[in-house]
PDB file of N, CA and C in Angstrom:
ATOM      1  N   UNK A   1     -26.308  -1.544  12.024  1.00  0.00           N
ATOM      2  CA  UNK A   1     -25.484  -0.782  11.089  1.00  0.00           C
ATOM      3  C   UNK A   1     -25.140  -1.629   9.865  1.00  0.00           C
ATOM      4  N   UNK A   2     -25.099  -3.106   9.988  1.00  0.00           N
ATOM      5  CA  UNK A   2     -24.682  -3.751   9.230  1.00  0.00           C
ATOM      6  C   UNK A   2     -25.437  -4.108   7.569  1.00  0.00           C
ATOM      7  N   UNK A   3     -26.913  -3.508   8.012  1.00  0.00           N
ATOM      8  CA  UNK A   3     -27.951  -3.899   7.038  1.00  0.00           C
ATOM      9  C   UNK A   3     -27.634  -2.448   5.959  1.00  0.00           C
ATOM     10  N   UNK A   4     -27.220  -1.623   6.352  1.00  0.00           N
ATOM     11  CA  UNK A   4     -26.940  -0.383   5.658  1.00  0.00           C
ATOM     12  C   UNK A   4     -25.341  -0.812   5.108  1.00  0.00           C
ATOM     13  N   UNK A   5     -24.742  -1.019   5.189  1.00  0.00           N
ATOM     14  CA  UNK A   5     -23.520  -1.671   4.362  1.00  0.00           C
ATOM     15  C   UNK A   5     -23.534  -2.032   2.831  1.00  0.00           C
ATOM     16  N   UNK A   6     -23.485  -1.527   2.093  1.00  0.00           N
ATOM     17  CA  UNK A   6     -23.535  -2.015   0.789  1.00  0.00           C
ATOM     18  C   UNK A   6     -23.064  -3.159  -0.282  1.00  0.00           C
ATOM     19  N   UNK A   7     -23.556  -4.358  -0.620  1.00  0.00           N
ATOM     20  CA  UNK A   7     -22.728  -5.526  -1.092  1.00  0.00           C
ATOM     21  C   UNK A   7     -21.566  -5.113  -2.358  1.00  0.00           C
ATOM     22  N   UNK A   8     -20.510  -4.209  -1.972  1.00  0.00           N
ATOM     23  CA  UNK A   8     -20.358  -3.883  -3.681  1.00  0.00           C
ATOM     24  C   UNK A   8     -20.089  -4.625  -5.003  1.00  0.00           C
ATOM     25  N   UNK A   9     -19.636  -6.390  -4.772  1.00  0.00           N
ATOM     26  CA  UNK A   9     -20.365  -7.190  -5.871  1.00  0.00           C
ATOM     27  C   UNK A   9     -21.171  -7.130  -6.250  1.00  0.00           C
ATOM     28  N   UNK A  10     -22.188  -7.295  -5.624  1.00  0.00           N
ATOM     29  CA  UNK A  10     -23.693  -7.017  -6.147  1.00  0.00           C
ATOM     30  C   UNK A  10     -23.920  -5.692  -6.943  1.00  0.00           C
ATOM     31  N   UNK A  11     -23.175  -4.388  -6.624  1.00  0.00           N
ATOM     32  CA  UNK A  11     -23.807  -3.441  -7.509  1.00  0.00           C
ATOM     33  C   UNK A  11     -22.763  -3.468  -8.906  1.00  0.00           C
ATOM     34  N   UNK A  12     -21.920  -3.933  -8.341  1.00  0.00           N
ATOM     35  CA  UNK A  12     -20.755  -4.234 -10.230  1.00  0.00           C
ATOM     36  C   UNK A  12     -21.049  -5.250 -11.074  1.00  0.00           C
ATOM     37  N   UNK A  13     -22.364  -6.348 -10.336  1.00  0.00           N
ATOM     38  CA  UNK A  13     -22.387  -7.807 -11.093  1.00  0.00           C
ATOM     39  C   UNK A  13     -24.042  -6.619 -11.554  1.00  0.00           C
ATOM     40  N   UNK A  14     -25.240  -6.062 -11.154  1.00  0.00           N
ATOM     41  CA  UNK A  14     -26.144  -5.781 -11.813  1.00  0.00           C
ATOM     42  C   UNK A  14     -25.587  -4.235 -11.979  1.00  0.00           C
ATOM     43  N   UNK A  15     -24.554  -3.724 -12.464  1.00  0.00           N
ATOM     44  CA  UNK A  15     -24.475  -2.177 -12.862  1.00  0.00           C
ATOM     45  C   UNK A  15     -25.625  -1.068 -12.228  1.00  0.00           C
ATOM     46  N   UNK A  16     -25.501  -1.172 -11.237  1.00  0.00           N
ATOM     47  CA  UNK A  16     -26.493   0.092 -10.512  1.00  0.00           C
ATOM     48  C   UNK A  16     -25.652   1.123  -9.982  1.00  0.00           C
ATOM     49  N   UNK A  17     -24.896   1.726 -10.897  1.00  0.00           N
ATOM     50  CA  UNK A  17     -23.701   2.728 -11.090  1.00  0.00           C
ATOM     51  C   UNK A  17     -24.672   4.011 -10.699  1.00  0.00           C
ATOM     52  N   UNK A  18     -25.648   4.072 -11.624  1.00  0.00           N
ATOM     53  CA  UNK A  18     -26.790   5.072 -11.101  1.00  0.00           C
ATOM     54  C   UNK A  18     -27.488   5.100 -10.174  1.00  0.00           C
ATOM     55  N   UNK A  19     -28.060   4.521  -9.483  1.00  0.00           N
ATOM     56  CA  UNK A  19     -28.805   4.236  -8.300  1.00  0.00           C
ATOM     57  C   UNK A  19     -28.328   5.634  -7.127  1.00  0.00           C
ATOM     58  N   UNK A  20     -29.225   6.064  -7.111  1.00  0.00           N
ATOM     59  CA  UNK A  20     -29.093   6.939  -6.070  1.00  0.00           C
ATOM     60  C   UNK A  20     -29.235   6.597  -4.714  1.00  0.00           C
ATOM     61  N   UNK A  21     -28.632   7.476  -3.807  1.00  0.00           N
ATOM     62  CA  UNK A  21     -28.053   7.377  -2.344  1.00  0.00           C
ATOM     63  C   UNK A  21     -27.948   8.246  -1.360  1.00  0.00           C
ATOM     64  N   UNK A  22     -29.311   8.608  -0.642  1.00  0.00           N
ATOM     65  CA  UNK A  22     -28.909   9.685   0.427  1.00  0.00           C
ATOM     66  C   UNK A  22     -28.712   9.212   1.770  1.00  0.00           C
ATOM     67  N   UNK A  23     -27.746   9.679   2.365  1.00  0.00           N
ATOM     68  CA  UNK A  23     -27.325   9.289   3.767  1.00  0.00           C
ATOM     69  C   UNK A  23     -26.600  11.053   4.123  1.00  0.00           C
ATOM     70  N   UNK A  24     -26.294  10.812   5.328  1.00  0.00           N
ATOM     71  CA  UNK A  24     -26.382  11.793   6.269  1.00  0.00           C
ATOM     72  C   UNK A  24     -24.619  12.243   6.861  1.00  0.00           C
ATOM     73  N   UNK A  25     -24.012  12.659   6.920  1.00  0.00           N
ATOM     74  CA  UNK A  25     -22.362  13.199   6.863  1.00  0.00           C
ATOM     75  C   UNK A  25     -22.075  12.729   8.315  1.00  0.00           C
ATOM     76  N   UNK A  26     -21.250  13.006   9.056  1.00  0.00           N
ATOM     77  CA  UNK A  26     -21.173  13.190  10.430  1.00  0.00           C
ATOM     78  C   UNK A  26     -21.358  14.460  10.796  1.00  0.00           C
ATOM     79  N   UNK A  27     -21.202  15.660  10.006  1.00  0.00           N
ATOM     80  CA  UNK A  27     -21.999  16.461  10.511  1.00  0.00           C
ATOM     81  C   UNK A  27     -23.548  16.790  10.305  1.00  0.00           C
ATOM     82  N   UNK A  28     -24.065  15.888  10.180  1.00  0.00           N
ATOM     83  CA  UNK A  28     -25.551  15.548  10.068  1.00  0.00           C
ATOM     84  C   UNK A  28     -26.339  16.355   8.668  1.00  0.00           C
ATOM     85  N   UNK A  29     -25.632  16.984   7.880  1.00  0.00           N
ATOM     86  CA  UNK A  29     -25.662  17.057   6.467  1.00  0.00           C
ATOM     87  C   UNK A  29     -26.554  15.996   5.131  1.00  0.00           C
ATOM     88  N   UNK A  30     -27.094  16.309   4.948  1.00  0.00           N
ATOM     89  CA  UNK A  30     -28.046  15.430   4.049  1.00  0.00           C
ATOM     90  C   UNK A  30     -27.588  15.321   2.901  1.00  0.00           C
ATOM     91  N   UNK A  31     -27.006  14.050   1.991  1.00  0.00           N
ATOM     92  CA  UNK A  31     -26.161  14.161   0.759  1.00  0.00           C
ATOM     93  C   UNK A  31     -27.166  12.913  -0.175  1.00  0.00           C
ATOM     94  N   UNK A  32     -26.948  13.553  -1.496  1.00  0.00           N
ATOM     95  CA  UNK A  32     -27.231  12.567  -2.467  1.00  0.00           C
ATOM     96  C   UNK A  32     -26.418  12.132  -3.587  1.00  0.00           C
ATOM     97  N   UNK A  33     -26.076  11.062  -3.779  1.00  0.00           N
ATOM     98  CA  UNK A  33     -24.536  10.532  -4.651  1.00  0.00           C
ATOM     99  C   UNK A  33     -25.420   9.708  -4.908  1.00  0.00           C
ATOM    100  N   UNK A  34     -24.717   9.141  -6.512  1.00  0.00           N
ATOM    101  CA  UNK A  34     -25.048   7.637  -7.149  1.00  0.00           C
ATOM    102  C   UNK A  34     -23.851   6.760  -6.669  1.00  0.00           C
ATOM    103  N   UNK A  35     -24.148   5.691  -6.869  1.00  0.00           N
ATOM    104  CA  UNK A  35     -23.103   4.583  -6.477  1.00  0.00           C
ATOM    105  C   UNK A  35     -22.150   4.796  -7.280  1.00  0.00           C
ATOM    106  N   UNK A  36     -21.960   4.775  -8.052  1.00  0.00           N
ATOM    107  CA  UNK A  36     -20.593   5.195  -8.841  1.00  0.00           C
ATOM    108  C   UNK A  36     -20.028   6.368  -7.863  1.00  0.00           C
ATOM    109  N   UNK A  37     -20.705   7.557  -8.039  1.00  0.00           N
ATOM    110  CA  UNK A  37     -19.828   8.579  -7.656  1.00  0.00           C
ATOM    111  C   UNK A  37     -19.119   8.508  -6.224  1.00  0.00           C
ATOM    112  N   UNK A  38     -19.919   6.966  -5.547  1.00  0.00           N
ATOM    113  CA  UNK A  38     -19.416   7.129  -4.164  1.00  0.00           C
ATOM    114  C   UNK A  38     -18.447   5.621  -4.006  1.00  0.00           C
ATOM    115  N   UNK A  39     -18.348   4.882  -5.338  1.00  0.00           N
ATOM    116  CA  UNK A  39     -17.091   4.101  -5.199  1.00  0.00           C
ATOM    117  C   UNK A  39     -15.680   4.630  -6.115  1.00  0.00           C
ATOM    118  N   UNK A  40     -15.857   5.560  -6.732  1.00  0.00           N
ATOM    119  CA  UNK A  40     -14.724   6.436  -7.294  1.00  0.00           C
ATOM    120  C   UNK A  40     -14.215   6.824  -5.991  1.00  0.00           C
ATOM    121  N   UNK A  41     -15.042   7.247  -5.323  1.00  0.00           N
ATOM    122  CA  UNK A  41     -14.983   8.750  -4.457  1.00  0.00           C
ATOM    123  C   UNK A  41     -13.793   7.694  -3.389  1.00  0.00           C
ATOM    124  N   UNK A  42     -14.285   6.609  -3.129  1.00  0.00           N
ATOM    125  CA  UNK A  42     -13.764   5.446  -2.118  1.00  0.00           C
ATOM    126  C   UNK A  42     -12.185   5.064  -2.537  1.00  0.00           C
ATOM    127  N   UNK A  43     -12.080   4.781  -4.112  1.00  0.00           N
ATOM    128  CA  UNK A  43     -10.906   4.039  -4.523  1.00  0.00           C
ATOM    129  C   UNK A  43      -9.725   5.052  -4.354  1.00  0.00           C
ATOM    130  N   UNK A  44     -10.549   6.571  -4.677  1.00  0.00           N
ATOM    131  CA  UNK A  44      -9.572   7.976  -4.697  1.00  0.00           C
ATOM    132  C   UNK A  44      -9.228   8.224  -3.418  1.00  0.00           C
ATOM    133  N   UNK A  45     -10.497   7.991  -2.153  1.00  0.00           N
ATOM    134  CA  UNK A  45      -9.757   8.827  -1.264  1.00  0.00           C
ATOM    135  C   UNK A  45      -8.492   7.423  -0.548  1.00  0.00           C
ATOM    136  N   UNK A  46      -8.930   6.416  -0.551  1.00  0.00           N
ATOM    137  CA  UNK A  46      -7.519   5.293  -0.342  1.00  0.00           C
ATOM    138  C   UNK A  46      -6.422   5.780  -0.765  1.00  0.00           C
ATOM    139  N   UNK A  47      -6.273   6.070  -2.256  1.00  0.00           N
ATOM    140  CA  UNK A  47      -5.044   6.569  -2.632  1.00  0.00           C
ATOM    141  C   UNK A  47      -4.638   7.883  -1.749  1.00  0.00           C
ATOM    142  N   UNK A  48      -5.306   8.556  -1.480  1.00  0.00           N
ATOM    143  CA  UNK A  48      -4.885   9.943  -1.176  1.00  0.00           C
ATOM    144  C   UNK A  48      -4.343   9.528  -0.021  1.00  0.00           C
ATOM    145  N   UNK A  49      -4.870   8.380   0.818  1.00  0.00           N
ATOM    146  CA  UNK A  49      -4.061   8.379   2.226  1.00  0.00           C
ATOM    147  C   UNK A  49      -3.008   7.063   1.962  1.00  0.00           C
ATOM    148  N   UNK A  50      -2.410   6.175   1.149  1.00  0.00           N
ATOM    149  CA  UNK A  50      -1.834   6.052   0.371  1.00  0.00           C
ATOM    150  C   UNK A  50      -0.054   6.961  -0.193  1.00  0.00           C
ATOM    151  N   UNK A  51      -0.450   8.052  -0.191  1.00  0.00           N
ATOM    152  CA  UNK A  51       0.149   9.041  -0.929  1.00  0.00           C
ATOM    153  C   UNK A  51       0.513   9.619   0.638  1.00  0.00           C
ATOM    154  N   UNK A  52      -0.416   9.671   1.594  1.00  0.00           N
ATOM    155  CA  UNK A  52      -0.013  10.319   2.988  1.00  0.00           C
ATOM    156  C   UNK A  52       1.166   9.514   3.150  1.00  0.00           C
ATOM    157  N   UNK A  53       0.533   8.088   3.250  1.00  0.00           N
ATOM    158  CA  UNK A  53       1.942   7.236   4.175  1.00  0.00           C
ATOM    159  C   UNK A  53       2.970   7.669   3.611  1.00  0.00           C
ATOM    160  N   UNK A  54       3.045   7.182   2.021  1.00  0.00           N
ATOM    161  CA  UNK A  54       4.386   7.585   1.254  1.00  0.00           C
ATOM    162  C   UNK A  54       5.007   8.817   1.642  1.00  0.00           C
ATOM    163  N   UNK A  55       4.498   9.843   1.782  1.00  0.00           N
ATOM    164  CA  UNK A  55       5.208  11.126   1.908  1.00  0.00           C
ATOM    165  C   UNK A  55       5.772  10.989   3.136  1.00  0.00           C
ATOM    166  N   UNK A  56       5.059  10.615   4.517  1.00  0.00           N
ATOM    167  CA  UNK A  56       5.344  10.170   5.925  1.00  0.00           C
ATOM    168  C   UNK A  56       6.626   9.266   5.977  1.00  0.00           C
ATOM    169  N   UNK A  57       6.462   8.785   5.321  1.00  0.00           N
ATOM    170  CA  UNK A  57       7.485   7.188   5.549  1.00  0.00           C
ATOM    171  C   UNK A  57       8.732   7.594   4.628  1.00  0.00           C
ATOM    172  N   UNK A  58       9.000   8.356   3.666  1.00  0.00           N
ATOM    173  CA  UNK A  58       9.639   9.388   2.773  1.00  0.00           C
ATOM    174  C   UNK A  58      10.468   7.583   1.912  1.00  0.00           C
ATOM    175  N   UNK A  59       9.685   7.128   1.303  1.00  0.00           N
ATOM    176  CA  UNK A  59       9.864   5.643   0.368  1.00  0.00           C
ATOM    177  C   UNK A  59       9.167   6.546  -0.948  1.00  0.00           C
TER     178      UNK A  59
END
């Protein structure tokens, strides 16, 4: 599993923001994203659970 892991230095030090990416959902769904759209997608959904605790923890 580990060789499929992505270095994400490596794609911010050579900008392969575009580089396309298909992998497979857990419901076995076939998807295609560029690297960008799938480290936005990463930084956003943190926040969103982020925003869970806060509401949970009522801080």
């Amino acid at each position: 599993m580990r060789e499929h892991h992505l270095n994400v230095e490596t794609i911010l030090e050579n900008g392969e923001f575009d580089k396309l990416v298909t992998y497979q959902t857990s419901t076995g769904k076939s998807c295609t994203h560029s690297l960008g759209d799938i480290l936005v997608h990463l930084a956003l959904h943190g926040e969103h659970h982020r925003g869970q605790i806060i509401n949970v923890s009522g801080t």
